[in-house]
Protein backbone atom coordinates (compact mmCIF):
# COMPACT_ATOMS: atom_id res chain seq x y z
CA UNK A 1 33.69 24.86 -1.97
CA UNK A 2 31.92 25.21 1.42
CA UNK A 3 29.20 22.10 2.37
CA UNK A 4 26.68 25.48 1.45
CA UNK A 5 26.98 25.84 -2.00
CA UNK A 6 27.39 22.10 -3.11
CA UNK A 7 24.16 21.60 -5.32
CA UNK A 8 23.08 17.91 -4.86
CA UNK A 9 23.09 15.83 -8.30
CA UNK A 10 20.38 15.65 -10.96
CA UNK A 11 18.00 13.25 -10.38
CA UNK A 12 16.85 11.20 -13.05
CA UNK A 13 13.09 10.76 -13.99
CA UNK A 14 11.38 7.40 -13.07
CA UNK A 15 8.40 5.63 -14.27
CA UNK A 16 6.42 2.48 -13.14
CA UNK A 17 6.96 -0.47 -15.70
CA UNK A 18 5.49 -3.00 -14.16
CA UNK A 19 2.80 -3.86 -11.49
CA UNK A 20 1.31 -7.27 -9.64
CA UNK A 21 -1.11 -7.43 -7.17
CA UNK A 22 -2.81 -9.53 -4.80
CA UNK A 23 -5.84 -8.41 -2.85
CA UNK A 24 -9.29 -9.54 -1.20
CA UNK A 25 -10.66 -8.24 -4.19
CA UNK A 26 -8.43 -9.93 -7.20
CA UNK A 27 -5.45 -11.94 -6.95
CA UNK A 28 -3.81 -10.43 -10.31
CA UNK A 29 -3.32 -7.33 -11.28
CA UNK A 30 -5.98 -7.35 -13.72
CA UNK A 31 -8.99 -8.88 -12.12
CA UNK A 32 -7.94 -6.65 -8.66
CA UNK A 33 -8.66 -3.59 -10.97
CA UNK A 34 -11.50 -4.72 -13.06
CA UNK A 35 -13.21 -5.66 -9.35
CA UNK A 36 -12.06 -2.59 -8.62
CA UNK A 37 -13.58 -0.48 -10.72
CA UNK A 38 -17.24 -2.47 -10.29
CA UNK A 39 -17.25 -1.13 -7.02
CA UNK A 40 -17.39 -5.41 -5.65
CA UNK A 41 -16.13 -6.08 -2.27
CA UNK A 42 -13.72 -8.45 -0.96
CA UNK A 43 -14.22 -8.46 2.75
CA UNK A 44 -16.53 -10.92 4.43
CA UNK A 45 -16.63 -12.97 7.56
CA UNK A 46 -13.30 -14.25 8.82
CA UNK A 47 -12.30 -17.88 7.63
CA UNK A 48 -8.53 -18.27 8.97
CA UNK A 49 -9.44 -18.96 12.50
CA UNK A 50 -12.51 -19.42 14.69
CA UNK A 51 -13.53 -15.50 15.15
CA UNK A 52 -16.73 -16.29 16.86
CA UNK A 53 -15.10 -14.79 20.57
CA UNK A 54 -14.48 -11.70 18.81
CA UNK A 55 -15.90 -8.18 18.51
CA UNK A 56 -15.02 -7.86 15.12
CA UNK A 57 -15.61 -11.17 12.95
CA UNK A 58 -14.95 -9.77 9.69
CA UNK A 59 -11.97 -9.13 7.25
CA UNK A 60 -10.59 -8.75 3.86
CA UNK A 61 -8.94 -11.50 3.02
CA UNK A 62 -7.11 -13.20 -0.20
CA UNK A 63 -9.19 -16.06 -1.26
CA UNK A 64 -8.18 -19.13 -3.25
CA UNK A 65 -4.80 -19.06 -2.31
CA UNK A 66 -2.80 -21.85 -3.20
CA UNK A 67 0.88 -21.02 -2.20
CA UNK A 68 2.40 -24.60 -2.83
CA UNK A 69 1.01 -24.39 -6.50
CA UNK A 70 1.93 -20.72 -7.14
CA UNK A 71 5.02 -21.04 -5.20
CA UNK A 72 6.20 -24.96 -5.08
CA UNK A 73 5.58 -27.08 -1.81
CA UNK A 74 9.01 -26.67 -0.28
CA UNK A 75 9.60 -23.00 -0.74
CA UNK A 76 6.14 -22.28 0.26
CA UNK A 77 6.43 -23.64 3.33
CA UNK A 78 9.63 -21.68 4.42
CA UNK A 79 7.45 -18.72 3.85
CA UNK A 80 5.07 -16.66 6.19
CA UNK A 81 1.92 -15.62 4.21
CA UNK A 82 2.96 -11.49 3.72
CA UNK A 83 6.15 -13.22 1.93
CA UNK A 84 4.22 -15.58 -0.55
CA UNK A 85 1.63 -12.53 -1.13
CA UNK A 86 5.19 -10.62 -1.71
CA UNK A 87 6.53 -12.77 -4.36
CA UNK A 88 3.60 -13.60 -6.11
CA UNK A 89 3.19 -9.89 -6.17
CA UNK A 90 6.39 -9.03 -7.49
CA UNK A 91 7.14 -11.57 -9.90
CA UNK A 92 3.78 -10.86 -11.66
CA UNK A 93 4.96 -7.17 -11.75
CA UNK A 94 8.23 -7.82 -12.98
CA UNK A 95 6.72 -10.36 -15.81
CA UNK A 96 4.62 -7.34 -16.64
CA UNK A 97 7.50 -4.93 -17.15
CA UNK A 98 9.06 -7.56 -19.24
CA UNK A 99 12.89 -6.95 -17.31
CA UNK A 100 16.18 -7.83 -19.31
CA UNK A 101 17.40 -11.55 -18.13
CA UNK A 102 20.88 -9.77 -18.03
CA UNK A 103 23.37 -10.20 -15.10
CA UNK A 104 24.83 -6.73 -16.13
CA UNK A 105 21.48 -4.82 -15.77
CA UNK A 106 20.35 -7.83 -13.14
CA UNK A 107 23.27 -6.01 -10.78
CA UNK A 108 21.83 -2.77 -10.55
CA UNK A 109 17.99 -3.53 -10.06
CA UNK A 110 16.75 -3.17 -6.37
CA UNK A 111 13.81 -3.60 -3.86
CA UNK A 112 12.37 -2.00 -1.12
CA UNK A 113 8.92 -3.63 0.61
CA UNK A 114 7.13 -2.19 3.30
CA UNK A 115 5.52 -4.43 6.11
CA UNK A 116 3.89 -3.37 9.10
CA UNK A 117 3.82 -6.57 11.15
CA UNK A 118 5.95 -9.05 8.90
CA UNK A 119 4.97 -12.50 9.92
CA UNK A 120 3.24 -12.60 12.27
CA UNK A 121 0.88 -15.60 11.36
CA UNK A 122 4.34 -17.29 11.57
CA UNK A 123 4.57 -15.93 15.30
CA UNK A 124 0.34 -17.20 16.28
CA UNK A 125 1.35 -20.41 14.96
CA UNK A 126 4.58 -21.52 16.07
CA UNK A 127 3.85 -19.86 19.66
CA UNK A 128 0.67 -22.63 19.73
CA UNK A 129 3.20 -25.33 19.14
CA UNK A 130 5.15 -24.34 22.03
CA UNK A 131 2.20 -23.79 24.33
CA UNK A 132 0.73 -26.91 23.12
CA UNK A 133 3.63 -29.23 23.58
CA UNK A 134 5.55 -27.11 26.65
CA UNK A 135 8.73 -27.06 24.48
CA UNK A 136 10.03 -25.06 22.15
CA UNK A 137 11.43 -28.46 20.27
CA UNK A 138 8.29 -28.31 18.16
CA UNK A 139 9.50 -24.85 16.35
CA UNK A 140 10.54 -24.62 12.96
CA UNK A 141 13.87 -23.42 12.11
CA UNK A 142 12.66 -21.91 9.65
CA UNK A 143 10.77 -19.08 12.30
CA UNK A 144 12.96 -16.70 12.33
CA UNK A 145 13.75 -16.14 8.45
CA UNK A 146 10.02 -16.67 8.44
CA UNK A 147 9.10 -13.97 10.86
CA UNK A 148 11.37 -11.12 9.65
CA UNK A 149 10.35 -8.33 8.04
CA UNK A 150 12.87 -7.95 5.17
CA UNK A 151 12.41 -11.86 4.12
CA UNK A 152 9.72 -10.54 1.32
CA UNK A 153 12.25 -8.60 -0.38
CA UNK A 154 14.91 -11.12 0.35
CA UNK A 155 13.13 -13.64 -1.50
CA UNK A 156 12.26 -11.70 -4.08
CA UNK A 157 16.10 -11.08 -4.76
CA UNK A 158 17.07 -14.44 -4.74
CA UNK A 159 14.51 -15.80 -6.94
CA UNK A 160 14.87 -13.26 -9.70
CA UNK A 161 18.75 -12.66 -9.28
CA UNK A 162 18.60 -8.82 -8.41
CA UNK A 163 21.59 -7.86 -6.64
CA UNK A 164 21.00 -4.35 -6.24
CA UNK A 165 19.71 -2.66 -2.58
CA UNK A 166 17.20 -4.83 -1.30
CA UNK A 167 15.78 -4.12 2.66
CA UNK A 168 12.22 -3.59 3.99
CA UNK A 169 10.57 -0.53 5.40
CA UNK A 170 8.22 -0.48 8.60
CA UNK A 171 6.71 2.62 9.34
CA UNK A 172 3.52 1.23 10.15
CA UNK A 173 0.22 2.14 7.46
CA UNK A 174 3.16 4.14 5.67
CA UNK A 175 5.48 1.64 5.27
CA UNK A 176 4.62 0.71 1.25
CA UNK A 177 4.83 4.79 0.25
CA UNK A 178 7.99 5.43 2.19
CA UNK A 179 9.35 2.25 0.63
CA UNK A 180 8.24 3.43 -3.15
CA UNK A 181 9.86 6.80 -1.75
CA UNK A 182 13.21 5.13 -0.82
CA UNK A 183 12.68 3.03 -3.87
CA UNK A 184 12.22 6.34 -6.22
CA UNK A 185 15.31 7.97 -4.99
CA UNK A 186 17.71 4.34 -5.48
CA UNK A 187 16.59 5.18 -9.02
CA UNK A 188 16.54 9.20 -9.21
CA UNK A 189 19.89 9.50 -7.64
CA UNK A 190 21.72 6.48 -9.84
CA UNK A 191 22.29 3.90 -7.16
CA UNK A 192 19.59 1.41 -9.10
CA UNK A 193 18.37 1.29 -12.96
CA UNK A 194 15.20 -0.37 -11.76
CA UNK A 195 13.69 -1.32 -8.30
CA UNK A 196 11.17 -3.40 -7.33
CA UNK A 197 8.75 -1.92 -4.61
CA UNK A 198 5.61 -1.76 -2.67
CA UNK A 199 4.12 -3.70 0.55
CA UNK A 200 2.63 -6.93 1.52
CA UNK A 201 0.71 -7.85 5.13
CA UNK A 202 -0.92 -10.93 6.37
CA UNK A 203 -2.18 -10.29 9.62
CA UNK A 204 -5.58 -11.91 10.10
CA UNK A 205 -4.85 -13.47 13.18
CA UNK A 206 -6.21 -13.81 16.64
CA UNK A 207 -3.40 -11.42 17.99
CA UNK A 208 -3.96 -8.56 15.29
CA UNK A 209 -7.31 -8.68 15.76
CA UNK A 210 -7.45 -9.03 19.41
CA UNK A 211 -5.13 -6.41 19.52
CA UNK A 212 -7.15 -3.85 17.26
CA UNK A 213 -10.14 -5.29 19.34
CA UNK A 214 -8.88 -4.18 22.03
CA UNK A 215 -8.29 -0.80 20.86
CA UNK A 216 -11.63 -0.58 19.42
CA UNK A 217 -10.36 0.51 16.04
CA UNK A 218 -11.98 -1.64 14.22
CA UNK A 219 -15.86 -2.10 12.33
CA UNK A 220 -18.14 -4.39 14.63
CA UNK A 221 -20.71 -4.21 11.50
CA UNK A 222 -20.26 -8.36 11.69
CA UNK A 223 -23.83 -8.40 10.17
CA UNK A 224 -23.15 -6.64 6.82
CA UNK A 225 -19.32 -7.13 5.89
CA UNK A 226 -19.53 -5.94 2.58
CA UNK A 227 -20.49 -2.14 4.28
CA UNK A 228 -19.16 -2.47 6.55
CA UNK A 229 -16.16 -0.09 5.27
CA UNK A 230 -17.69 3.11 4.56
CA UNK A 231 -15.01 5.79 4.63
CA UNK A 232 -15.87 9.59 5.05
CA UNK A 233 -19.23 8.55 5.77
CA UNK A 234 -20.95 9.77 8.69
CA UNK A 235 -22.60 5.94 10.04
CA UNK A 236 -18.62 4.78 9.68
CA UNK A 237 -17.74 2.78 12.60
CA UNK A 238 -13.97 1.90 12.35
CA UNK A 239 -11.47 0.07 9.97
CA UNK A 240 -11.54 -2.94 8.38
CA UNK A 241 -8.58 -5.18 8.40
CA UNK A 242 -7.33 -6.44 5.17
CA UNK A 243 -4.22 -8.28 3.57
CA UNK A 244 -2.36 -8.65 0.54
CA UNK A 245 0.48 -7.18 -1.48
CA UNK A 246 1.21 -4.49 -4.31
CA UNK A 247 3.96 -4.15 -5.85
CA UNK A 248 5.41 -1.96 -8.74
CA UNK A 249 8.29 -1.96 -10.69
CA UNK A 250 9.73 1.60 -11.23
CA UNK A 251 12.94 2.17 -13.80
CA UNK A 252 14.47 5.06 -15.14
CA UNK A 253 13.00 7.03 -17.78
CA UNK A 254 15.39 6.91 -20.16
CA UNK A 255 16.39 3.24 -19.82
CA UNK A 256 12.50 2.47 -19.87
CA UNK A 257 12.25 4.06 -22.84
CA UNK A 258 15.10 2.61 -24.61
CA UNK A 259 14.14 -0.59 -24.40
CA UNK A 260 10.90 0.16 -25.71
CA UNK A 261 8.88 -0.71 -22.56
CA UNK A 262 5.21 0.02 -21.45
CA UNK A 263 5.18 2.59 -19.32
CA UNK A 264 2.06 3.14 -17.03
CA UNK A 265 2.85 6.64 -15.45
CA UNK A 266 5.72 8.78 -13.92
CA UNK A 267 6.44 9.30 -10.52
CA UNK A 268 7.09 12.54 -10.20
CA UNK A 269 8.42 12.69 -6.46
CA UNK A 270 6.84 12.69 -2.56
CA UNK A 271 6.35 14.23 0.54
CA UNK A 272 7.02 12.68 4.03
CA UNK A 273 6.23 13.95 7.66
CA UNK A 274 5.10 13.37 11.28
CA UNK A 275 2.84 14.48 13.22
CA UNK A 276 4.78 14.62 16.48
CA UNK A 277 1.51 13.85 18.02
CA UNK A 278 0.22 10.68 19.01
CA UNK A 279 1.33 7.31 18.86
CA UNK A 280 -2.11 5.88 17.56
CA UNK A 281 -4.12 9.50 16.91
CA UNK A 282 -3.61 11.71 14.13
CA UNK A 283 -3.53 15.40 14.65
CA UNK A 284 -7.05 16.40 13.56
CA UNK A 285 -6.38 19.51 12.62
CA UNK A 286 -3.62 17.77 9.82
CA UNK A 287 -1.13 19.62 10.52
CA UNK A 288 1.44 16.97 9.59
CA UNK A 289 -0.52 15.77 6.43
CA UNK A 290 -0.58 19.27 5.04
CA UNK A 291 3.01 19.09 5.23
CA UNK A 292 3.51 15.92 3.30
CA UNK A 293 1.37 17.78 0.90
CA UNK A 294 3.26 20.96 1.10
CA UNK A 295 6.78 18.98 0.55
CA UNK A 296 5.13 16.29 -2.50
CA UNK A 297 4.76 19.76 -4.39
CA UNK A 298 7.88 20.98 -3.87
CA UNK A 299 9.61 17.62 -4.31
CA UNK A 300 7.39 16.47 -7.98
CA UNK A 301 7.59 19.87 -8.81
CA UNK A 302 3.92 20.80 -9.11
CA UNK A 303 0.99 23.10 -7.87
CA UNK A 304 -2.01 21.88 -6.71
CA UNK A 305 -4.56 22.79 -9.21
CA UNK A 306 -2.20 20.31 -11.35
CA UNK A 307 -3.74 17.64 -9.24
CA UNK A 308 -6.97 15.89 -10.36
CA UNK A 309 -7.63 12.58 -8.21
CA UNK A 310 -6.53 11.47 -4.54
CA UNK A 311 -6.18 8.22 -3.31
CA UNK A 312 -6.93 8.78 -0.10
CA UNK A 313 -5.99 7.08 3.18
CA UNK A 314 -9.23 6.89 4.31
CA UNK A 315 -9.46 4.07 7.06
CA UNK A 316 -13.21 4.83 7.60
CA UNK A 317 -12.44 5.35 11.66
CA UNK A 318 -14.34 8.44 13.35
CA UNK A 319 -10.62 10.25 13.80
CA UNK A 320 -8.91 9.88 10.96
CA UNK A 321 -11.30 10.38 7.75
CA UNK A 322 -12.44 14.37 9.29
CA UNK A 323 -8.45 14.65 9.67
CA UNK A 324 -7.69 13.96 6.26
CA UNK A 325 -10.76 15.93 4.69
CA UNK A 326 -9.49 18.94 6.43
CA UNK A 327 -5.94 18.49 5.48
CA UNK A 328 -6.88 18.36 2.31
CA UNK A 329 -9.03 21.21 2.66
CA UNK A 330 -6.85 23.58 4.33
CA UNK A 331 -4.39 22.85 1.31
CA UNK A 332 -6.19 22.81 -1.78
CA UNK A 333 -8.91 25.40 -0.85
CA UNK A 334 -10.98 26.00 -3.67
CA UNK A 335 -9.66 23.24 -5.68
CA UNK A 336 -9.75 20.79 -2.76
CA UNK A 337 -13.79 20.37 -4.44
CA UNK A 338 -12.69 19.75 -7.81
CA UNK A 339 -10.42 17.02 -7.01
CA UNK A 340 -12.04 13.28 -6.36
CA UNK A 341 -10.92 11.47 -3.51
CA UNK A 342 -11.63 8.42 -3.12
CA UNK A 343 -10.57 5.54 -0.78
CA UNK A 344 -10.55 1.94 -2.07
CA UNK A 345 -10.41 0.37 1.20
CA UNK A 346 -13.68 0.20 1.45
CA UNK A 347 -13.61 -2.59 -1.10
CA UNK A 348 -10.33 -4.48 -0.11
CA UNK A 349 -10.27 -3.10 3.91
CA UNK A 350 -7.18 -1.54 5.47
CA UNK A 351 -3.93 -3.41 4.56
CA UNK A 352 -1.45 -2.01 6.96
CA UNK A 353 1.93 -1.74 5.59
CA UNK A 354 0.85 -3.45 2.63
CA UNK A 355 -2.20 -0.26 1.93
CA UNK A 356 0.10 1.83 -0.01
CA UNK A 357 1.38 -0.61 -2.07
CA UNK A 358 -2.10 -2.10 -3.55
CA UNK A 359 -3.04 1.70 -3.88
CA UNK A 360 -0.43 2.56 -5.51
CA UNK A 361 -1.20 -0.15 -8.33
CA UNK A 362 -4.71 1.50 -8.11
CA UNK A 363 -3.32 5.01 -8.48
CA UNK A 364 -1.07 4.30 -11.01
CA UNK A 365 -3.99 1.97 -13.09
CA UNK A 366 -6.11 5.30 -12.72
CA UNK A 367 -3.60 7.66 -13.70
CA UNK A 368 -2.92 5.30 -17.04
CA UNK A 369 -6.72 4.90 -17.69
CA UNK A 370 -8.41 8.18 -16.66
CA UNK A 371 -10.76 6.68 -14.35
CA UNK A 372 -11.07 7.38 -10.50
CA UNK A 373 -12.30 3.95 -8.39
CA UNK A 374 -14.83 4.47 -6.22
CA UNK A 375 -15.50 4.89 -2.73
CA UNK A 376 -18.09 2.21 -2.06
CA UNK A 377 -20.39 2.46 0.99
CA UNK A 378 -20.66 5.77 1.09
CA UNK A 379 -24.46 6.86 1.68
CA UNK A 380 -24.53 9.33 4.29
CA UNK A 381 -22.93 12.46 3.93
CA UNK A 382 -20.79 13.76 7.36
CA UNK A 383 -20.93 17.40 7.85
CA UNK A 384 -17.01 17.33 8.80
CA UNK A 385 -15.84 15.20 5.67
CA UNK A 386 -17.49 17.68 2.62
CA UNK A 387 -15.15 16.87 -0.57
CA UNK A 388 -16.32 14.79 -3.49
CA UNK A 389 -15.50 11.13 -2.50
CA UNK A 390 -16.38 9.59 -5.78
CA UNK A 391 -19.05 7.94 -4.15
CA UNK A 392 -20.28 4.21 -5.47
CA UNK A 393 -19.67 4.46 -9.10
CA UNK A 394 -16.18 4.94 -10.81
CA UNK A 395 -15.98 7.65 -12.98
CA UNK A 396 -13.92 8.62 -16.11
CA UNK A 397 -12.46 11.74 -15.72
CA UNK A 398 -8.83 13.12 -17.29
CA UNK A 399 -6.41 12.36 -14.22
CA UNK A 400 -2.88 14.55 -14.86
CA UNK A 401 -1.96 14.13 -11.43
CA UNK A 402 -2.60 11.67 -9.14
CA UNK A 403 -1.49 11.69 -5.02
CA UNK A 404 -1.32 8.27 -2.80
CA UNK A 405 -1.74 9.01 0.23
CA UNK A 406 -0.82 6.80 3.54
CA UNK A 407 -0.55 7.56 6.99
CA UNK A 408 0.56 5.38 9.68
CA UNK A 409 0.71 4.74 13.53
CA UNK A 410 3.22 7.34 15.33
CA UNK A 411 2.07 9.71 12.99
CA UNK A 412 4.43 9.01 9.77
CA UNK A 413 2.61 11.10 6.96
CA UNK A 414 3.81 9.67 3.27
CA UNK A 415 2.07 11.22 -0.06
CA UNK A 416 3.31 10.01 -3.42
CA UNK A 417 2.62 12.14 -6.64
CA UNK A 418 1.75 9.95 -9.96
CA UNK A 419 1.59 11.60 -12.95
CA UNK A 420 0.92 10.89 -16.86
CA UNK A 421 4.38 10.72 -18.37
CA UNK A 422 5.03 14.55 -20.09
């Protein structure tokens, strides 16, 4: 048989079991959605370090953390903060999808995380011991595991036992979707009966946001944090960093079902591009989103009038929100105004590699309950972004088919299709 003809296998149906979140608006999966839904915001002026030099003083961030208590003193402390979000995360998800304690099954469960940045609050702080003392004596040996990117998924393996596939992702803002892709096919393919995915980022810092200062990405509305994300709407002034983790667990259908477990939605496939445009600037005409689009179709096997609700990137910067309107646009036509799109970062800010993760556990919670979150902030309508945003209020509506969208530096493109299990 020539390499032509051979059909590739089957792939098997997956569904999300389990979820966990932590998030400047809710530190469980629970009270991030029930804040979520209220439309409350969880960004405010920055507390980790002395911002007052800054442009931008303002951030999401996860309050009343208390790693050592969540986590235990010794382990906590051999942990940069996107790894503690990480686990806490993922074991809260995992408790929710109420996993076998098998070794057999243990064997063949999984997990891919997406990071951005990894730790690099472990980097700002162990740098300022070595600047402070002039050696590098006063390092922890611990920096390295600390710093890398894959030590949230590590941990998470060798805490619960999982001794499936377990490796990060970095693709920048798209790292959490193209990990919950990767994640999807471990499952769809039969290389994993379960896998735990998603993202986590901690990088309120003085060198992320010095960095994005510099760029002049970011909000500078220091004197109303709570607005001062406002995607799609015209007074938006840039992004609003934020942190946390979200992380699902996703198992096959069939073994799901067997075992009799809740089952929030299906994931009915992706779609992943690039731009091959910019290292920092999306194509504004879309061109690489409305592939994503074009290829999540193909892939969850779908049209799309099917789809009913978007979770949109939506970063609130001047670039990127038209960008994504017109994508969207220029894909759905007609139907493109009968779908509502909303973008929760305007509640929780912009996550990084960690943004696709917490919306996912958004999209799949609004996909389960019928009800789209809202896009807070939004007052002034922007002749260039003209869909329905869901603005301010969450609203009940039948949601078939949900898409989370995330988009990234270097212009990775990475759409996953939710969908109520049929």
């Amino acid at each position: 048989m020539s390499a032509s003809t051979v059909q590739p296998p089957a792939r098997l149906r997956v569904v999300v079991t389990g979820l966990g979140a932590v998030t400047p608006v809710g530190n469980t999966r629970d009270d991030f959605w029930r804040r979520l839904i209220a439309g409350e915001s969880g960004i405010g002026p920055i507390t980790a370090f002395d911002a007052s030099d800054f442009i931008t003083r303002i951030a999401g961030e996860v309050k009343d953390w208390d790693p050592e208590r969540l986590i235990g003193r010794k382990e906590a402390r051999r942990m940069d903060r996107f790894t503690q979000f990480a686990l806490v995360a993922g074991r809260e998800a995992i408790e929710d999808a109420k996993l076998p304690d098998d070794p057999e099954f243990k064997s063949r469960v999984g997990g891919v995380i997406g990071t951005g940045i990894g730790g690099i609050i472990t980097f700002w702080l162990n740098s300022d011991k070595a600047n402070e003392n002039g050696t590098w004596s006063k390092v922890t040996p611990f920096f390295i595991p600390m710093l890398m990117a894959n030590a949230a998924p590590a941990h998470i393996s060798m805490t619960f036992g999982y001794k499936g596939p377990f490796f990060a992702t970095a693709s920048a803002c798209a790292s959490a979707n193209d990990a919950i892709c990767t994640a999807y096919n471990a499952i769809a393919y039969g290389d994993a009966v379960a896998m735990i995915t998603g993202g986590s980022e901690a990088t309120v810092s003085p060198l992320a946001i010095g960095g994005f200062s510099s760029m002049r990405a970011m909000s500078t509305r220091n004197d109303d944090p709570t607005h001062a994300s406002r995607p799609f709407d015209k007074e938006r002034d840039g992004f609003v960093l934020g942190e946390g983790a979200g992380v699902l667990v996703i198992e096959e259908y069939e073994h799901a079902k067997a075992r009799n477990a809740r089952i929030y939605c299906e994931v009915l496939g992706y779609g992943q591009s690039s731009d091959a445009y910019d290292l920092v600037a999306p194509d504004p005409e879309g061109r690489g989103v409305r592939l994503a689009f074009a290829r999540a179709f193909t892939h969850a096997g779908i049209r799309p009038e099917d789809v009913d609700y978007i979770n949109a990137h939506g970063t609130s910067t001047p670039m990127g929100d038209p960008a994504e309107s017109k994508a969207i646009e220029a894909t759905f036509g007609e139907h493109a105004y009968k779908i509502g799109v909303s973008s929760t970062k305007s509640m929780h800010g912009h996550a990084l590699g960690a943004a696709g993760g917490i919306e996912g556990v958004a999209t799949a919670l609004a996909v389960q309950n019928d009800i789209m979150p809202p896009t807070t902030n939004y007052e002034f309508p922007d002749p260039e972004c003209t869909l329905d945003y869901v603005p301010n209020i969450a609203r009940h509506a039948p949601i078939r088919v949900a898409l989370s969208n995330s988009f990234g530096f270097g212009g990775h493109n990475s759409v996953v299709v939710f969908g109520k299990v049929r």
